[in-house]
Protein backbone atom coordinates (compact mmCIF):
# COMPACT_ATOMS: atom_id res chain seq x y z
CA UNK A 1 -54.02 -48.64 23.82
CA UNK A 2 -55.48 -52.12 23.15
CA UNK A 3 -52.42 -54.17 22.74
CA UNK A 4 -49.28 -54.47 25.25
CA UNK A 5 -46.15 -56.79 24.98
CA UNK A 6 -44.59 -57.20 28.63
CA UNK A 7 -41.49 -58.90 29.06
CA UNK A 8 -38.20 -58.68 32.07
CA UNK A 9 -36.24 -60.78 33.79
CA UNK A 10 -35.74 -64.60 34.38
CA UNK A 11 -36.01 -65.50 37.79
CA UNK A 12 -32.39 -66.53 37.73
CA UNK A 13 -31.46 -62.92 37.57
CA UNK A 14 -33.85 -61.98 40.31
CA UNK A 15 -32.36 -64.16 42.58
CA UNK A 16 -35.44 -66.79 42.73
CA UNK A 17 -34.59 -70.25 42.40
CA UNK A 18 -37.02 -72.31 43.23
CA UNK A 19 -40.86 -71.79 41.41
CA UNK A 20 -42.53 -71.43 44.96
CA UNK A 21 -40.49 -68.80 46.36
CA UNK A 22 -43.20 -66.08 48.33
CA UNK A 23 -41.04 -63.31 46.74
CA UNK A 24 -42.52 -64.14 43.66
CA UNK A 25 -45.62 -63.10 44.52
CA UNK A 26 -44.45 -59.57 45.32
CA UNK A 27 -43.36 -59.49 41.50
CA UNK A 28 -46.81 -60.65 40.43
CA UNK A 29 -48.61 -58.03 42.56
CA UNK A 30 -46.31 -55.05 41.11
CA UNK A 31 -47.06 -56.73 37.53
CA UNK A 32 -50.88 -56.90 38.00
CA UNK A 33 -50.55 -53.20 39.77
CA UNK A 34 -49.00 -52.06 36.81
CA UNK A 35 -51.37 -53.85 34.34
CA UNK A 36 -55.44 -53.15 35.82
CA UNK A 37 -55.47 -49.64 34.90
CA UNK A 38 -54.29 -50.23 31.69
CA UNK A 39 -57.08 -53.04 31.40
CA UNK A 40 -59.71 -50.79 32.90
CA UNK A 41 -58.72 -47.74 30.38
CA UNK A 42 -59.65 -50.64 27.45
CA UNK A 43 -56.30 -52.67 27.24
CA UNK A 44 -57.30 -55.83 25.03
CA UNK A 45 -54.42 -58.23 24.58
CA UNK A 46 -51.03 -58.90 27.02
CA UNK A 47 -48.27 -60.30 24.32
CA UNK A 48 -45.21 -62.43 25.53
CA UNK A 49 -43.10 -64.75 24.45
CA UNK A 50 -43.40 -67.06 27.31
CA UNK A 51 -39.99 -66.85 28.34
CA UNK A 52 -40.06 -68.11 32.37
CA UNK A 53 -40.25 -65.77 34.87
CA UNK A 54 -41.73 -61.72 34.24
CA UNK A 55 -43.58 -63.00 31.28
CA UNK A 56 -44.95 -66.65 32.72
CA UNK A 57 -45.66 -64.80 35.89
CA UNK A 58 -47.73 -61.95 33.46
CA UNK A 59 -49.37 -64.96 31.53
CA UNK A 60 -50.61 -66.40 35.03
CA UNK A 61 -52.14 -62.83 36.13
CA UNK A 62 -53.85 -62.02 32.93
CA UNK A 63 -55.36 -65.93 33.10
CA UNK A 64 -56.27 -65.34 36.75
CA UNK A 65 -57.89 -61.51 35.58
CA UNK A 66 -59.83 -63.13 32.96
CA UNK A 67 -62.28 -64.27 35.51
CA UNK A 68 -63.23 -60.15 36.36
CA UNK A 69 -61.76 -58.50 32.86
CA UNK A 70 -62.25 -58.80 29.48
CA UNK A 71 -59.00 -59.26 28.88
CA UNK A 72 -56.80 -62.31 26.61
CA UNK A 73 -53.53 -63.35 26.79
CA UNK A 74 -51.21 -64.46 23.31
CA UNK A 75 -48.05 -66.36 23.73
CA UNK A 76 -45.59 -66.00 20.92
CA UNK A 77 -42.32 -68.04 21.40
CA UNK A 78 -39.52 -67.38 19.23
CA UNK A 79 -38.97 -70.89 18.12
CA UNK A 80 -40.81 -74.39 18.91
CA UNK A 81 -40.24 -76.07 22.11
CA UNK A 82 -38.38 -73.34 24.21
CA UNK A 83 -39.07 -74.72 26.99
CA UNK A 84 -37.08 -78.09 26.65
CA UNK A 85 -34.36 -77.24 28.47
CA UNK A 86 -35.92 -75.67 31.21
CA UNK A 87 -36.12 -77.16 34.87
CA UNK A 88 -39.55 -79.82 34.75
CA UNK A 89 -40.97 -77.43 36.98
CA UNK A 90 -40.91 -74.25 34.94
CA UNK A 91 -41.85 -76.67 31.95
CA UNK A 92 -44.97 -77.49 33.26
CA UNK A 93 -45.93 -73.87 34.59
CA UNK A 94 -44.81 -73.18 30.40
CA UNK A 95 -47.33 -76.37 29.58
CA UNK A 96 -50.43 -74.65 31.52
CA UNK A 97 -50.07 -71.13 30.34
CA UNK A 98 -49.68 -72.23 26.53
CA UNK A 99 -52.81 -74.34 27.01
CA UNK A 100 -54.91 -71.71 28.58
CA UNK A 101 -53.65 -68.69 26.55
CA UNK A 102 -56.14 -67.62 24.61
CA UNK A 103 -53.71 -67.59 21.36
CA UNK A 104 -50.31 -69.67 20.96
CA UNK A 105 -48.17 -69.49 17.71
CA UNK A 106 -44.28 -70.20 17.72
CA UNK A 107 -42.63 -67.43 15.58
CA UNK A 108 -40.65 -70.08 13.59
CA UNK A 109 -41.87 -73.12 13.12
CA UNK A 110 -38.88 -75.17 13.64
CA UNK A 111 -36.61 -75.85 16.99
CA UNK A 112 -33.81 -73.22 17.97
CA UNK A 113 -31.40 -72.00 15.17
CA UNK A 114 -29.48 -69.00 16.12
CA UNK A 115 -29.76 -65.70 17.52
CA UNK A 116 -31.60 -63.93 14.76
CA UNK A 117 -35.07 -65.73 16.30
CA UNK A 118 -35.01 -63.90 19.43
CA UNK A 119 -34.15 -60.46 17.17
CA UNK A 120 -37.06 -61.39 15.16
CA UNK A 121 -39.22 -62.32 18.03
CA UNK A 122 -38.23 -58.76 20.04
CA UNK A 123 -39.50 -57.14 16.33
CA UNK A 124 -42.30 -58.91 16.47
CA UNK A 125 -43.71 -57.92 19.51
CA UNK A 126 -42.90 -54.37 19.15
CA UNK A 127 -44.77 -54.26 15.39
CA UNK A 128 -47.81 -55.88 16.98
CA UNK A 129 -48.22 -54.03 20.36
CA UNK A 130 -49.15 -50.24 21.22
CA UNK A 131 -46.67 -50.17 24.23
CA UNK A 132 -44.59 -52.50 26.33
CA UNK A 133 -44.01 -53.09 30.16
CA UNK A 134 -40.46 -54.13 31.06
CA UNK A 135 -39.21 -54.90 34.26
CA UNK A 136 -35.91 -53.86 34.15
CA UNK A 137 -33.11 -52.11 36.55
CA UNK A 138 -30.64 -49.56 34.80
CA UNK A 139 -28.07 -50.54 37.54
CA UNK A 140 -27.85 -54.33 36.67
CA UNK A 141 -28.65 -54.95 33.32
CA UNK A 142 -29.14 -58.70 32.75
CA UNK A 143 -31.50 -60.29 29.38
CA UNK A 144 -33.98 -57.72 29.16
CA UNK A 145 -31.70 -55.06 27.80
CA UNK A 146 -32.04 -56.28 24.53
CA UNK A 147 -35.42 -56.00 24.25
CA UNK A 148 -35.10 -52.52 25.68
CA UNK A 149 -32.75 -51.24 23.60
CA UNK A 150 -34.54 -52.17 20.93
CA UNK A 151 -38.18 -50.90 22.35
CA UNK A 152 -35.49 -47.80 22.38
CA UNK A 153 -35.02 -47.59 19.03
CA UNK A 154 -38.33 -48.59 17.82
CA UNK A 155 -39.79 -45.65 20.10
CA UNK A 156 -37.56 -43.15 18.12
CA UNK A 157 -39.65 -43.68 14.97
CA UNK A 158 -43.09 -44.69 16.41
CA UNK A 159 -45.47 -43.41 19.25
CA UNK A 160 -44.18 -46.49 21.61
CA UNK A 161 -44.92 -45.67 25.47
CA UNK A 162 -42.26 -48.29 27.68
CA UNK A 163 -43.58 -48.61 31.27
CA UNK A 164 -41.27 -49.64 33.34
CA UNK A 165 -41.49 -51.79 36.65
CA UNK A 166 -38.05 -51.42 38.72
CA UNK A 167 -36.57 -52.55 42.10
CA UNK A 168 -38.22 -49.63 43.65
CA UNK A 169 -41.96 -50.53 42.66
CA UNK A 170 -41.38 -53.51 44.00
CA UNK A 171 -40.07 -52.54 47.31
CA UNK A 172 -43.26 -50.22 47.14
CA UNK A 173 -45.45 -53.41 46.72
CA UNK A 174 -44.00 -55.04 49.57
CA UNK A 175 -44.65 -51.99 52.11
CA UNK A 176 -48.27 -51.64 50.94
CA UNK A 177 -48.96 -55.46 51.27
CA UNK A 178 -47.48 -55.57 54.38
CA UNK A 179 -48.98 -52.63 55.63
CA UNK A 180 -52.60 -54.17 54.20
CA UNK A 181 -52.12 -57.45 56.17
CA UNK A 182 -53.84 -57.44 59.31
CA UNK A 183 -51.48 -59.59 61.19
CA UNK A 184 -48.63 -56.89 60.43
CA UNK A 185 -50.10 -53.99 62.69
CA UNK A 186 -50.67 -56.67 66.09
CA UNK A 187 -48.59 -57.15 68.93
């Protein structure tokens, strides 16, 4: 596998409202868990669209992993200036991933238009990725079901692994970073 697409949920729908919030970086540990074997097995390029949360977060690992891996990062919005409505914050965090990525194309090349540019967009990163990483949760649905379902169909005619990342791998994360912190086991 040299190519992967990863995508999930907004922080909105995680319950994280502001861009500093420490239970963010339990997300990006599970991500990067998730992510260095596939890198040390040969994984080449990380896909998203940029979309904030799961996939910033991703873009901000793989950026961070470049220093140790051999590893680049493409960011493929569905339509130009995505971001524009977005809190100033999470435009900025948008800002410094697009201008560090290692490739950066809009899908269309005009502002947004309709629906059909985030169908094409979810096409578009299954056609041009070996598998995809999704955090997702069965019980609560939100955004990402979309591009699941259509991962989902995609799969049925093409060898398409999905990995997911859940609630549970995250609670895992937690425990094992607590239980790794020093301060954690004294009195």
């Amino acid at each position: 596998m040299k190519i992967i697409a990863v995508s999930g949920y907004k922080p909105m729908e995680m319950g994280l409202f502001q861009i500093d919030d420490p239970k963010i970086d339990y997300v990006k540990e599970t991500i990067k868990r998730r992510l260095l074997p596939l890198i040390e097995e040969g994984l080449e390029w990380v896909l998203i669209s940029g979309n904030m949360g799961v996939e910033i977060w991703t873009g901000e690992i793989i950026l961070d992993l470049k220093n140790e891996y051999d590893i680049k990062l493409g960011v493929f919005p569905p339509f130009l200036n995505q971001e524009s409505r977005w809190p100033e914050k999470q435009q900025e965090q948008y800002r410094m991933l697009i201008e560090s990525a290692d490739f950066f194309k809009p899908l269309y090349n005009k502002e947004y238009d309709g629906p059909y540019q985030f169908q094409a967009r979810d096409q578009w990163l299954l056609e041009k990725s070996d598998a995809c990483i999704l955090l997702y949760d069965e019980e609560t649905g939100g955004s990402p079901a979309y591009f699941l379902e259509k991962a989902k169909q995609y799969q049925e005619k093409h060898d398409y692994p999905i990995y997911y990342i859940t609630p549970f791998d995250i609670d895992d994360t937690v425990r094992e970073m607590m239980m790794e912190d020093p301060n954690y086991w004294s009195d």
